[in-house]
Protein backbone atom coordinates (compact mmCIF):
# COMPACT_ATOMS: atom_id res chain seq x y z
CA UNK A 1 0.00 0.00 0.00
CA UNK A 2 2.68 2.24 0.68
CA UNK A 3 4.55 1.45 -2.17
CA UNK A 4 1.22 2.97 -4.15
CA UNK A 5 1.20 5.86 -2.49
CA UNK A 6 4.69 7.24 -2.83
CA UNK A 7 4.59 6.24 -6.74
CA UNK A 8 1.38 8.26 -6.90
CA UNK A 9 3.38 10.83 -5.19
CA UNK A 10 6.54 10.29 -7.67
CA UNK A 11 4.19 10.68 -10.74
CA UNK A 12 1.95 13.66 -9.28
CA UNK A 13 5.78 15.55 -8.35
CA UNK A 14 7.01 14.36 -11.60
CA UNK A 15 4.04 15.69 -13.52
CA UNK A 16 4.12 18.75 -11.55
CA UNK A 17 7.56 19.45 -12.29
CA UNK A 18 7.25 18.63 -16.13
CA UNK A 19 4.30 21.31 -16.39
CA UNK A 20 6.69 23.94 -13.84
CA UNK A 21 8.88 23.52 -17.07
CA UNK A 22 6.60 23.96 -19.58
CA UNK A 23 5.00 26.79 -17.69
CA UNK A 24 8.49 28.88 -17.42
CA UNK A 25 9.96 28.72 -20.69
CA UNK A 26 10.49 32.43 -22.74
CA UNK A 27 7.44 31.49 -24.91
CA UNK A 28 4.82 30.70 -22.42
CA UNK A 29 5.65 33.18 -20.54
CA UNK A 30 5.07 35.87 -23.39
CA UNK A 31 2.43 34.21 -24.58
CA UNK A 32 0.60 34.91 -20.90
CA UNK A 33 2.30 38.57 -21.25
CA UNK A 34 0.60 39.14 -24.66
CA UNK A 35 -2.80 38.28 -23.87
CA UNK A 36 -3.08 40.36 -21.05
CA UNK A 37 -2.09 43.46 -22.53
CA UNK A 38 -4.18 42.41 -25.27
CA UNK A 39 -7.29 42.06 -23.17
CA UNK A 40 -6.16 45.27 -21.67
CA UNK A 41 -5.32 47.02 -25.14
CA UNK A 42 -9.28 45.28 -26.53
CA UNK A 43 -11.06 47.66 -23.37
CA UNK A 44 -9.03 50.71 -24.50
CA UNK A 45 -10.16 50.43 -28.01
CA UNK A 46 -13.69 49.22 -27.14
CA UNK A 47 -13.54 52.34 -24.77
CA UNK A 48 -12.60 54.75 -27.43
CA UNK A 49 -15.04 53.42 -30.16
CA UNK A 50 -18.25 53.66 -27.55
CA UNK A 51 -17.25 56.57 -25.91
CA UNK A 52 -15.26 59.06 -28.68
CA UNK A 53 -15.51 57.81 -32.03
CA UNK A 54 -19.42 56.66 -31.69
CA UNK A 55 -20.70 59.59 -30.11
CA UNK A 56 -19.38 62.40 -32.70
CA UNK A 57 -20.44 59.72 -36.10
CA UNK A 58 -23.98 59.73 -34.47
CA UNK A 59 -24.25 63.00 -33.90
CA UNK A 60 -23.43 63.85 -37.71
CA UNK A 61 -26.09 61.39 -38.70
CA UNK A 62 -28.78 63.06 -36.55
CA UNK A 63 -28.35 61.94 -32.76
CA UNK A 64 -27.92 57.95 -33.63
CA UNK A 65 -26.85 55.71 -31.21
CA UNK A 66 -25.19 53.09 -33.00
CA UNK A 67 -25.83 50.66 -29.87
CA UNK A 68 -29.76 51.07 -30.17
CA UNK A 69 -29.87 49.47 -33.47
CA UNK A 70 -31.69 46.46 -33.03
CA UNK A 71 -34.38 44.18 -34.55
CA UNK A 72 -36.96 42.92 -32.08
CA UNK A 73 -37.74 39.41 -32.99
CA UNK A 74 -40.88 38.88 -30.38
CA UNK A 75 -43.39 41.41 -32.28
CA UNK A 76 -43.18 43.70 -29.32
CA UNK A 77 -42.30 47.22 -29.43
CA UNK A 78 -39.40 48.60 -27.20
CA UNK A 79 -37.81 51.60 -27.07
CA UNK A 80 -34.17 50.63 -26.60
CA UNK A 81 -32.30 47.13 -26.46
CA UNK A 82 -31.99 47.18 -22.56
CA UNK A 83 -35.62 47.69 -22.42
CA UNK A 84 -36.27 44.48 -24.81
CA UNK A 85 -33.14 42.30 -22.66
CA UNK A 86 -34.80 43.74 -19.31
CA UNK A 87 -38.16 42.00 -20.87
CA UNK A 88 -36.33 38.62 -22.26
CA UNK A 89 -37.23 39.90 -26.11
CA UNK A 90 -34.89 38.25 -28.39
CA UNK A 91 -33.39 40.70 -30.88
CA UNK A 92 -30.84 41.23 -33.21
CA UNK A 93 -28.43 43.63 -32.19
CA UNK A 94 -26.98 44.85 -35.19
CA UNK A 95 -25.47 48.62 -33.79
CA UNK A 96 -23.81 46.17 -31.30
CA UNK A 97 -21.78 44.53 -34.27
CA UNK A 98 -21.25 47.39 -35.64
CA UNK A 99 -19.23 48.79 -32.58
CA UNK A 100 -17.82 45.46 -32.41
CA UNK A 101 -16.63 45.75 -36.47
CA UNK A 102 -15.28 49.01 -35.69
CA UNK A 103 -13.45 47.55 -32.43
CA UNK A 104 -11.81 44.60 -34.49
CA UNK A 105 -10.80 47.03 -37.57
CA UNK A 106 -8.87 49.20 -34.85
CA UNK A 107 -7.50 46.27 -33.68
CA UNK A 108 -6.18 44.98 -36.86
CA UNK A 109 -4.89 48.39 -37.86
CA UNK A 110 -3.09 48.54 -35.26
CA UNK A 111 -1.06 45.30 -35.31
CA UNK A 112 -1.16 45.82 -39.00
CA UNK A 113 1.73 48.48 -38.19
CA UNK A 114 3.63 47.04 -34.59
CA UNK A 115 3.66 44.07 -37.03
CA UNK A 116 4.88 46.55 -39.95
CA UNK A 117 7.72 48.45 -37.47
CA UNK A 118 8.94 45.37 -36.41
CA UNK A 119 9.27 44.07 -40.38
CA UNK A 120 11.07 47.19 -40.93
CA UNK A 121 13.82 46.83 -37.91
CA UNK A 122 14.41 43.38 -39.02
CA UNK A 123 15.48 44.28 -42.30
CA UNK A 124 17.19 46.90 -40.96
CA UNK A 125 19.30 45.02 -39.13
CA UNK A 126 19.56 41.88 -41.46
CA UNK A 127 21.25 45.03 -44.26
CA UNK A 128 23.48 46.59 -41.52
CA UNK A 129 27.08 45.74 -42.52
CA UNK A 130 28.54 43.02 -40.73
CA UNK A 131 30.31 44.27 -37.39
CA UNK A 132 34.34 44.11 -37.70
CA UNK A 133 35.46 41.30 -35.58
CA UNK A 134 36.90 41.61 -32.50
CA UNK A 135 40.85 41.59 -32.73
CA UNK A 136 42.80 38.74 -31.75
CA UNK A 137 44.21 38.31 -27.89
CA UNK A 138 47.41 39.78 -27.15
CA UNK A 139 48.92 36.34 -26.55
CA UNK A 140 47.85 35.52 -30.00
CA UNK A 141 49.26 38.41 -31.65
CA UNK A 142 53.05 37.55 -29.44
CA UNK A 143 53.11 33.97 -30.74
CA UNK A 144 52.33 35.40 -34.14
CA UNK A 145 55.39 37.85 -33.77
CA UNK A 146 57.30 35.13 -32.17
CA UNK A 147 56.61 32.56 -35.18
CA UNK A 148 57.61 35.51 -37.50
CA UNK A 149 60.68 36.17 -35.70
CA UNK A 150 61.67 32.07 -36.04
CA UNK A 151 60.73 32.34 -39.61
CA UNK A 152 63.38 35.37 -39.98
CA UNK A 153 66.28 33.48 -38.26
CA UNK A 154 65.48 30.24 -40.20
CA UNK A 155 64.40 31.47 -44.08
C-alpha cells in the first residue's frame, strides 16, 4: 500500500515538475504577457469606439446611437435594447456589431503596423554591414610575432 502511495506521489511531483517547465519557458511566458495586454489594449479600443468615435459619427447622422440598433424578434415594441433584454425579447443587435466591427478594424490596424515596425527593424538590421570582428588576444598576436621572428632566423 505504501509502495502505491509514494509512486502516486513520484508521478503527481514528476508531472508537476514537467508542467513547472513547460510553464516557465520564454514562450509561455510571453504568450501569458501578450494576452493580457491584449485584453487590456481590446477595453481601450472598445472604450474609445463607444465613448469618442461613436458619439461624434452619431451625432453627424442626426443623434444615432449606434448601440440602439436592433431588430426585435418577439413582435413587441421597445424603445431601446436594454428595455427588450430587461423583458427577455430576443433581438438582433446589429449597432452592437457594428461597434464590435469598428473595435476589431482598430485592432487589426493597429497590429497591421507594430507588425509593420517590427518588419522594418528586421530588415534593418539583417542590411546593416557586418560588425568588424573583434581583434585577436594579445597572446595571440606575441606567438604570431614570435613565429615571424623564427621564420626570420630560419628562411
Amino acid at each position: 500500500m505504501k509502495d502505491a502511495i509514494s509512486k502516486q506521489q513520484e508521478r503527481v511531483t514528476g508531472f508537476l515538475a514537467e508542467f513547472r517547465e513547460f510553464a516557465m519557458r520564454g514562450n509561455v511566458v510571453d504568450l501569458a504577457i501578450g494576452v493580457i495586454i491584449g485584453g487590456a489594449f481590446g477595453r481601450i479600443v472598445t472604450s474609445l469606439v463607444n465613448d469618442v468615435l461613436m458619439p461624434p459619427i452619431g451625432l453627424l447622422l442626426g443623434g444615432l446611437n449606434f448601440a440602439d440598433f436592433f431588430i426585435n424578434l418577439s413582435g413587441t415594441d421597445y424603445p431601446s435594447v436594454e428595455a427588450a433584454k430587461a423583458a427577455g425579447a430576443p433581438t438582433l443587435n446589429y449597432g452592437m456589431f457594428i461597434n464590435a466591427v469598428i473595435d476589431f478594424v482598430i485592432v487589426a490596424f493597429v497590429i497591421f503596423v507594430v507588425i509593420k515596425q517590427m518588419n522594418r527593424f528586421r530588415r534593418q538590421a539583417e542590411q546593416a554591414p557586418p560588425a568588424a570582428p573583434p581583434p585577436p588576444p594579445r597572446q595571440e598576436v606575441l606567438l604570431e610575432e614570435i613565429r615571424d621572428l623564427l621564420k626570420g632566423k630560419n628562411g
